[in-house]
Protein backbone atom coordinates (compact mmCIF):
# COMPACT_ATOMS: atom_id res chain seq x y z
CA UNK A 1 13.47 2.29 -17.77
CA UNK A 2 14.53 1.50 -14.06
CA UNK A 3 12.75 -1.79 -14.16
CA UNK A 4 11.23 -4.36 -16.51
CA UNK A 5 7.49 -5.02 -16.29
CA UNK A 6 5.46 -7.49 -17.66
CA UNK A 7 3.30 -7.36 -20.99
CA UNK A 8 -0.39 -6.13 -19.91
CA UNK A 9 -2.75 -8.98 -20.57
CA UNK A 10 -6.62 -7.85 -21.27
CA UNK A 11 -8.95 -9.71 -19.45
CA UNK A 12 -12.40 -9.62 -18.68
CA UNK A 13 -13.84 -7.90 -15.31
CA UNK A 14 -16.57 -10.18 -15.65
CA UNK A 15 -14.40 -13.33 -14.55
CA UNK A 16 -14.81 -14.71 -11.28
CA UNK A 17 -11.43 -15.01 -9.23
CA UNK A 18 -10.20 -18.18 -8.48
CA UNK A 19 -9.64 -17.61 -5.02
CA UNK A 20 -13.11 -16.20 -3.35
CA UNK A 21 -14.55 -12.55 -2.95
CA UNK A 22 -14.23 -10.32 -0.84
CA UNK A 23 -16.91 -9.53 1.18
CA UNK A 24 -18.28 -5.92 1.29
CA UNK A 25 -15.50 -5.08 -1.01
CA UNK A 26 -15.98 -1.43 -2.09
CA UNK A 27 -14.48 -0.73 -5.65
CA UNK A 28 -12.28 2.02 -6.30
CA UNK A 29 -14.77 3.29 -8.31
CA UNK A 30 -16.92 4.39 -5.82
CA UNK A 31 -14.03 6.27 -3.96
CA UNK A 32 -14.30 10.16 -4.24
CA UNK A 33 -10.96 11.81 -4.08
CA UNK A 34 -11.48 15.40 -3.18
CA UNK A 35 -7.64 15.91 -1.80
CA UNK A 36 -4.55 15.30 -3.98
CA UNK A 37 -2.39 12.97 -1.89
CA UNK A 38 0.34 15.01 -0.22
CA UNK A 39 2.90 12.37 0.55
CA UNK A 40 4.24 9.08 -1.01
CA UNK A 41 5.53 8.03 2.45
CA UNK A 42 6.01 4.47 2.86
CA UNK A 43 5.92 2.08 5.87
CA UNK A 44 5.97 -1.81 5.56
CA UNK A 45 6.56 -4.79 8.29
CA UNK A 46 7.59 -8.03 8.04
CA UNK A 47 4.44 -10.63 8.31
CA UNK A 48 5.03 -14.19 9.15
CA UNK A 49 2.30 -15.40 6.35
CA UNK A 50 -0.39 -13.99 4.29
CA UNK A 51 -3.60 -14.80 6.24
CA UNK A 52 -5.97 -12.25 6.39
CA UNK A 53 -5.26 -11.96 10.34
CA UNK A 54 -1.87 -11.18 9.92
CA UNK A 55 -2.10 -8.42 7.13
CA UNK A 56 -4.49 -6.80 8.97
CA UNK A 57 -3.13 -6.55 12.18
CA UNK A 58 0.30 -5.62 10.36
CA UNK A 59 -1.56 -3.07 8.83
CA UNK A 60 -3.40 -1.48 11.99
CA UNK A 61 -0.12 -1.26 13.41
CA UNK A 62 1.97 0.54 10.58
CA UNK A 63 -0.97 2.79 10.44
CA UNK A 64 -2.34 3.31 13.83
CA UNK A 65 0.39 6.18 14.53
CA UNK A 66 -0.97 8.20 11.42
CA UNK A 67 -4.43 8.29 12.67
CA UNK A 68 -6.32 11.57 11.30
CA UNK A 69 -3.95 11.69 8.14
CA UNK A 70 -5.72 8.83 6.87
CA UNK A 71 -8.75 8.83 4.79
CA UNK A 72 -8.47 6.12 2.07
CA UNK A 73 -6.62 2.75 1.70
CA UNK A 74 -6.58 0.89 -1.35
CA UNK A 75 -5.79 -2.58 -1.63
CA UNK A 76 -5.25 -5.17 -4.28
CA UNK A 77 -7.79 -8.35 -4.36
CA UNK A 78 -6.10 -10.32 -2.41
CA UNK A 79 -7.42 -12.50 0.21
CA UNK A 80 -4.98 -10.96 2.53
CA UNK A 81 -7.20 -8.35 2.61
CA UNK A 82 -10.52 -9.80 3.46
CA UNK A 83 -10.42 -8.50 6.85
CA UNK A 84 -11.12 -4.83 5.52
CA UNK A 85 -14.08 -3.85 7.98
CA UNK A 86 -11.85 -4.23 10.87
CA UNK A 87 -9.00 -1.82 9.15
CA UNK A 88 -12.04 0.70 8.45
CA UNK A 89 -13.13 0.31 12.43
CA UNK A 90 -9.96 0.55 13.97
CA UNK A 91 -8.29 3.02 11.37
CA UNK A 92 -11.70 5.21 10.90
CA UNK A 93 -10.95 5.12 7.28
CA UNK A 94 -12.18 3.69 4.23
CA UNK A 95 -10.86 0.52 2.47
CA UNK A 96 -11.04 0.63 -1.18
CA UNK A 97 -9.85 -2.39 -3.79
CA UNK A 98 -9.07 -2.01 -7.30
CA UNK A 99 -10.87 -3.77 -10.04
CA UNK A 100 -9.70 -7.26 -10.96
CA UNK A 101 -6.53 -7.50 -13.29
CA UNK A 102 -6.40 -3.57 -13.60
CA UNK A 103 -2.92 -2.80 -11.14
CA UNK A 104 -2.50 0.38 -12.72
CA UNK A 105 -5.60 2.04 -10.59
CA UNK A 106 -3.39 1.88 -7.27
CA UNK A 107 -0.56 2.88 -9.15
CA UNK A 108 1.51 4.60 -6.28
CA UNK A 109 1.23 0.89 -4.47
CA UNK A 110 2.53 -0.84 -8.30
CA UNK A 111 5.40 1.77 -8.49
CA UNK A 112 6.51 1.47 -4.56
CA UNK A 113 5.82 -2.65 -5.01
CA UNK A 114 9.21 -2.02 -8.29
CA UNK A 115 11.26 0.20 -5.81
CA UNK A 116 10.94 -2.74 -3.34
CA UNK A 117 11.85 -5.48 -5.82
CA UNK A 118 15.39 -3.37 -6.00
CA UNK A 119 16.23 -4.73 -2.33
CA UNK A 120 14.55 -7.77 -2.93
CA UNK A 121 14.14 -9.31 -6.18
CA UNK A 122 10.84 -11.76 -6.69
CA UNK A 123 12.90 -15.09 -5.80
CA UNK A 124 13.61 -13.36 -2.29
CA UNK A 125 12.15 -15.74 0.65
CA UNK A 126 11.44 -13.34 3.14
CA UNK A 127 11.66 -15.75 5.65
CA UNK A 128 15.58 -14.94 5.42
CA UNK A 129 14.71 -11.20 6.01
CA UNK A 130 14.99 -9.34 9.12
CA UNK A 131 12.74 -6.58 10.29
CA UNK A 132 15.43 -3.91 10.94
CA UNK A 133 16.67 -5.07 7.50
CA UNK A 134 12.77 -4.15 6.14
CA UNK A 135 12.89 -1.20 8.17
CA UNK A 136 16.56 -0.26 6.84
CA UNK A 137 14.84 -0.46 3.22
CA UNK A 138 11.82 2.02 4.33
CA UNK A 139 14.03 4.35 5.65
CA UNK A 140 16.26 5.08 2.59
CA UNK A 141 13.13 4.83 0.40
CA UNK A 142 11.66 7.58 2.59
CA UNK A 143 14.52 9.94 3.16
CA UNK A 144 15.32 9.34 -1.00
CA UNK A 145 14.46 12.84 -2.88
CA UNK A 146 11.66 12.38 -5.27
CA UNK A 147 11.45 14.67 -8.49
CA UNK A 148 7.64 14.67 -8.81
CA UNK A 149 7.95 16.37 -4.94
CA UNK A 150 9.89 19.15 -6.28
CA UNK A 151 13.32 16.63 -4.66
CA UNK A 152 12.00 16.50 -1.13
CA UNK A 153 12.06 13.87 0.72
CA UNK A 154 9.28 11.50 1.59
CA UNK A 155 9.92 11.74 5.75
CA UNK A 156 9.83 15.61 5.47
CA UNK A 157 6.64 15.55 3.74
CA UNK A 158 5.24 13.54 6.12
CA UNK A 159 6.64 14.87 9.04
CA UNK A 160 4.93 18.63 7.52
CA UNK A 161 1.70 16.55 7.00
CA UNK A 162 1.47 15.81 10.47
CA UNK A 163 2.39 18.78 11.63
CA UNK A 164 -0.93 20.92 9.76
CA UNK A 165 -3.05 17.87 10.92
CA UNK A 166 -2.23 18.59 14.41
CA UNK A 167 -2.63 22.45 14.10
């Protein structure tokens, strides 16, 4: 295997997180996927901390230019995403978030998350990174062939994607 992961753990849905709830939080369980996904394309940014403020705006920015090829996000539990009714205003899409302690249900997010951990291993402080280092990162992992895409590339997928949106 490319990478190690850790040992699954079962534990209960029932358990409140530590850290808070989410409020409005919409479980991926009540998303209805009527589209297969057409693209793994990725785009990240460099954030200065975690708050909910600065995910969010981070996230209306990376997205903002993909308007209309949007439909769904899902996010993790974190706190960082808290700020979800804003990214549904200003993205005019719906924010979904996985149940607790199950990371395989955004599993395209879990297996992007490993690729990243190539360039930058968990003891990374990414105070030491760049953005045009980030951005160097995105780039490869976009214009890298993918076998489950028949060995296109990421960016040409998109760039087709975007092309039948606007036509």
């Amino acid at each position: 295997m490319r990478r190690k992961g850790k040992a699954y753990q079962s534990r209960s849905k029932d358990k409140q997180a530590g850290r808070g709830f989410i409020r409005n939080r919409v479980s991926i369980d009540e998303r209805l996927s009527i589209v297969e996904r057409k693209t793994s394309f990725t785009v990240s940014m460099r954030v200065d901390d975690k708050s909910a403020k600065s995910v969010t705006a981070a996230t209306i920015a990376l997205l903002k230019p993909f308007e209309g090829a949007i439909f769904t996000i899902t996010a993790d539990n974190g706190k960082e995403f808290a700020h979800n009714e804003v990214m549904t205003e200003y993205l005019k899409c719906e924010v979904y978030f996985a149940d607790p302690y199950c990371s395989w249900q955004p599993g395209l997010n879990e297996n992007t998350n490993g690729i990243l951990r190539q360039y930058w291993p968990k003891s990374t402080d990414f105070k030491n990174v760049s953005q045009s280092e980030v951005e160097d990162v995105i780039v490869k992992l976009n214009d890298r062939p993918r076998k489950k895409l028949n060995y296109k590339t990421l960016a040409k997928l998109m760039a087709e994607h975007m092309v039948a949106i606007a036509s």
